[in-house]
Protein backbone atom coordinates (compact mmCIF):
# COMPACT_ATOMS: atom_id res chain seq x y z
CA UNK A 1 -77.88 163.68 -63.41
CA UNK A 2 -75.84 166.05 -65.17
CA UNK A 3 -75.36 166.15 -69.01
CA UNK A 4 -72.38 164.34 -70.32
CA UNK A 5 -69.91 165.52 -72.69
CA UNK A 6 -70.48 165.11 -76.39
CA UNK A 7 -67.48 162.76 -77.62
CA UNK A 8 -64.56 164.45 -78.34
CA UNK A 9 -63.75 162.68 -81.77
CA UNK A 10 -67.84 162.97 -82.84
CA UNK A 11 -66.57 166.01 -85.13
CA UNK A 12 -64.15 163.95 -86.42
CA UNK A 13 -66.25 160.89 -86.88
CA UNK A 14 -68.67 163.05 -88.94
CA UNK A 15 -66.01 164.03 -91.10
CA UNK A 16 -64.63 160.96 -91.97
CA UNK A 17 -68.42 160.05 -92.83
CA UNK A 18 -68.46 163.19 -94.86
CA UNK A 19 -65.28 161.93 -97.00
CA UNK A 20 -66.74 158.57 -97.57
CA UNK A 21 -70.05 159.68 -99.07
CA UNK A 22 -67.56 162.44 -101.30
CA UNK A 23 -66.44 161.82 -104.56
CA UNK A 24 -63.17 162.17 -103.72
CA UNK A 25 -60.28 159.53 -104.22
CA UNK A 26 -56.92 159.35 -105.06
CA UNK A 27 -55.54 157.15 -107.86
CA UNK A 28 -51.74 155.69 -107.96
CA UNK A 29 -50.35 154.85 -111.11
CA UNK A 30 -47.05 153.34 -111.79
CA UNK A 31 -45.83 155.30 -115.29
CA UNK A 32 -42.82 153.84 -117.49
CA UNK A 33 -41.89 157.04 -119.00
CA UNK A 34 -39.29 157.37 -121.42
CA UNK A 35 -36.68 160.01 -120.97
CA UNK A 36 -38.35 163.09 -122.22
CA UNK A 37 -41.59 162.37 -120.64
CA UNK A 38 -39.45 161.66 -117.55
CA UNK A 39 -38.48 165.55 -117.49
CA UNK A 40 -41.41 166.87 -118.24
CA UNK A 41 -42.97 164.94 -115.44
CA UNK A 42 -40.68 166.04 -113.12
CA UNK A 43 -40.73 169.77 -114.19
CA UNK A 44 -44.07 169.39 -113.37
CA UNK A 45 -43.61 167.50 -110.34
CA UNK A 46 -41.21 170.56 -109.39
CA UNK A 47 -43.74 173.12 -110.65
CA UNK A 48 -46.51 172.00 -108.21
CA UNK A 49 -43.98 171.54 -105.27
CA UNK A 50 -42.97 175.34 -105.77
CA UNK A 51 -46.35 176.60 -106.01
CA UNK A 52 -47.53 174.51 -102.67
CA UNK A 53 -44.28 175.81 -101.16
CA UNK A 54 -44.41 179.60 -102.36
CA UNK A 55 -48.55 179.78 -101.03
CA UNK A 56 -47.52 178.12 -97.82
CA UNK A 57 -44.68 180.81 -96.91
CA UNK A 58 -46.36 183.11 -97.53
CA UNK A 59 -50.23 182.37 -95.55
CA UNK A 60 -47.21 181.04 -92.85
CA UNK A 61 -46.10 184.68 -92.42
CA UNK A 62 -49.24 186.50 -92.57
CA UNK A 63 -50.62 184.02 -89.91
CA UNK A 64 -47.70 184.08 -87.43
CA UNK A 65 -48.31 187.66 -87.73
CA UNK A 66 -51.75 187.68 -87.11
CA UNK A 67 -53.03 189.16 -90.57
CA UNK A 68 -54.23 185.90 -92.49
CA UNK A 69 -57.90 186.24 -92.85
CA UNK A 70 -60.19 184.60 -95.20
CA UNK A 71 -60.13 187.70 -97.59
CA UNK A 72 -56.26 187.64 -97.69
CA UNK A 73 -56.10 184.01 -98.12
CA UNK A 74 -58.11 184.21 -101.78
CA UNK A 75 -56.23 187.44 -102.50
CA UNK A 76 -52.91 185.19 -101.73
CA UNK A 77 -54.40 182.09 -103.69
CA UNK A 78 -55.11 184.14 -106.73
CA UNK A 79 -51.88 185.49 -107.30
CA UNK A 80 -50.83 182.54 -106.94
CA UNK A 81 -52.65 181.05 -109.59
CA UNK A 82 -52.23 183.21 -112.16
CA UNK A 83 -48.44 183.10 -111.28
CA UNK A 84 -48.54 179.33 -112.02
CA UNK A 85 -51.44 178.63 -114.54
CA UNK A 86 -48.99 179.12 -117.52
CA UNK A 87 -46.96 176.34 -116.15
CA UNK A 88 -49.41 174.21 -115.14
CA UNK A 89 -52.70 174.98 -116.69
CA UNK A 90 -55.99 174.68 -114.57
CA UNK A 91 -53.82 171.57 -112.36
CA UNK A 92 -52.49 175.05 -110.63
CA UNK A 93 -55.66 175.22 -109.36
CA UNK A 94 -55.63 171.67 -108.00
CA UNK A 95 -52.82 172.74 -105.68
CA UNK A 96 -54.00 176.05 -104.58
CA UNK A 97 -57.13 173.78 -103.90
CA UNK A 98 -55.77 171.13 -102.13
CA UNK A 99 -53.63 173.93 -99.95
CA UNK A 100 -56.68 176.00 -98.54
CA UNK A 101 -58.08 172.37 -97.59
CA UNK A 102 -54.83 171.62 -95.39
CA UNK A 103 -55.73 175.23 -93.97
CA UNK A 104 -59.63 174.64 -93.30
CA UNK A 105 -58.31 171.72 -91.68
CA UNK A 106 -55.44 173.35 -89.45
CA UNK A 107 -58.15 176.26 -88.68
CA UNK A 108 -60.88 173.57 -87.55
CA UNK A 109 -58.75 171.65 -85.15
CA UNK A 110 -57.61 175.24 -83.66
CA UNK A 111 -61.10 175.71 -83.76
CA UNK A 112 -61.66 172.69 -81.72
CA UNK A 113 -58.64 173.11 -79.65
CA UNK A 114 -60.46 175.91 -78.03
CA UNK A 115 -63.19 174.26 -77.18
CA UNK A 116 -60.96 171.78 -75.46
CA UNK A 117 -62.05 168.78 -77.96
CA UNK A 118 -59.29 167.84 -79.48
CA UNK A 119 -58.08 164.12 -78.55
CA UNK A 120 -55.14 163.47 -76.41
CA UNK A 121 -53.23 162.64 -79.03
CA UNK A 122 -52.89 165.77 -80.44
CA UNK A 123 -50.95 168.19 -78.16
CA UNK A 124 -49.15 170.54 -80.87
CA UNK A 125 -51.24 171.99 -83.45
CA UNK A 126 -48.83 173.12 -86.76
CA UNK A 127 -49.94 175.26 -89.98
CA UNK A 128 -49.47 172.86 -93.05
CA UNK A 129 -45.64 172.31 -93.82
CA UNK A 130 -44.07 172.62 -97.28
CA UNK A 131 -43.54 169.84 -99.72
CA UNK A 132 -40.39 168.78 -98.92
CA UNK A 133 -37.90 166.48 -96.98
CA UNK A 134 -37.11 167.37 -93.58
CA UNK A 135 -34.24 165.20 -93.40
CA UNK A 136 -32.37 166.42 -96.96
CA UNK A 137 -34.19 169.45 -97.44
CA UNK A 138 -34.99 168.14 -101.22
CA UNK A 139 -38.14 169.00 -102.53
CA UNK A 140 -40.80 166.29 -102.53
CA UNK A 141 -42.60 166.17 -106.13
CA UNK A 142 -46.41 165.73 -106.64
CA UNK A 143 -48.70 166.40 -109.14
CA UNK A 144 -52.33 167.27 -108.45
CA UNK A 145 -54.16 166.05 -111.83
CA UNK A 146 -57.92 167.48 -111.89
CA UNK A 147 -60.51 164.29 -112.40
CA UNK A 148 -61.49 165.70 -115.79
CA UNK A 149 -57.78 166.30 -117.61
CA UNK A 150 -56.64 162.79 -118.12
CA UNK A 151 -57.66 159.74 -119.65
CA UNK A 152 -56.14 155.96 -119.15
CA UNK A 153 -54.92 154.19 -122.62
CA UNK A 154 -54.64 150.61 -122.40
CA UNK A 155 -50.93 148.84 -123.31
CA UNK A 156 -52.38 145.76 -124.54
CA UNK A 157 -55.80 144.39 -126.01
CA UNK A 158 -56.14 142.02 -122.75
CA UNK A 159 -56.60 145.25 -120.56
């Protein structure tokens, strides 16, 4: 009898354990800023969409021209760094973080495009896109918070 295929989503079950056992999570906070904290909020909002945007052009055009390799995505993630950390202190990082995950990711499921395991689902395979609307061509603002620069003060006694 001959040998049967492994499951095409097993590397993507094994992820998805990996995740659950990480310490990862997000968090979702409703704020009621008042005006000034409003701005600054959304400078930083703006801030982080501009980094994620500038370090996605540019690993976009080095890969469609075949010259993004690992060593020129750090060099490419540094600069931008140090470009940003003024602005947004070690949270810069957070976003230069979170951006080489979306590219692990996108270079995995080429990866496993090639190998013809990719579910049937999936029939285009796109580099990560840039933080903003398709539709309006606005910007769309998040802020990437490392776990160990905030804290959570309660508004009342009962909380």
């Amino acid at each position: 009898m001959p040998a049967r295929d492994p499951d095409p989503l097993q590397a993507f079950k094994k992820q998805i354990e990996r995740r659950k056992r990480s310490n990862k999570r997000t968090v979702r906070l409703r704020l009621f800023p008042n005006r000034y904290e409003q701005e600054t909020l959304f400078d930083i909002g703006l801030a982080c969409a501009r980094l994620w945007n500038e370090l996605n052009y540019e690993k976009r055009q080095a890969f469609f021209n075949r010259e993004l390799s690992p060593g020129k995505r750090d060099e490419i993630n540094k600069r931008y760094y140090h470009k940003y950390k003024g602005v947004l202190g070690v949270n810069a990082g957070q976003v230069v973080n979170k951006n080489d995950e979306a590219w692990n990711a996108f270079f995995e499921l080429l990866k496993l495009g090639k190998q013809g395991k990719l579910p049937p689902f999936m029939k285009k395979l796109s580099p990560p896109g840039y933080w903003k609307d398709r539709e309006t061509g606005e910007k769309k603002i998040h802020i990437l918070i490392r776990n160990d620069r905030y804290h959570v003060e309660p508004i009342s006694k009962n909380e």
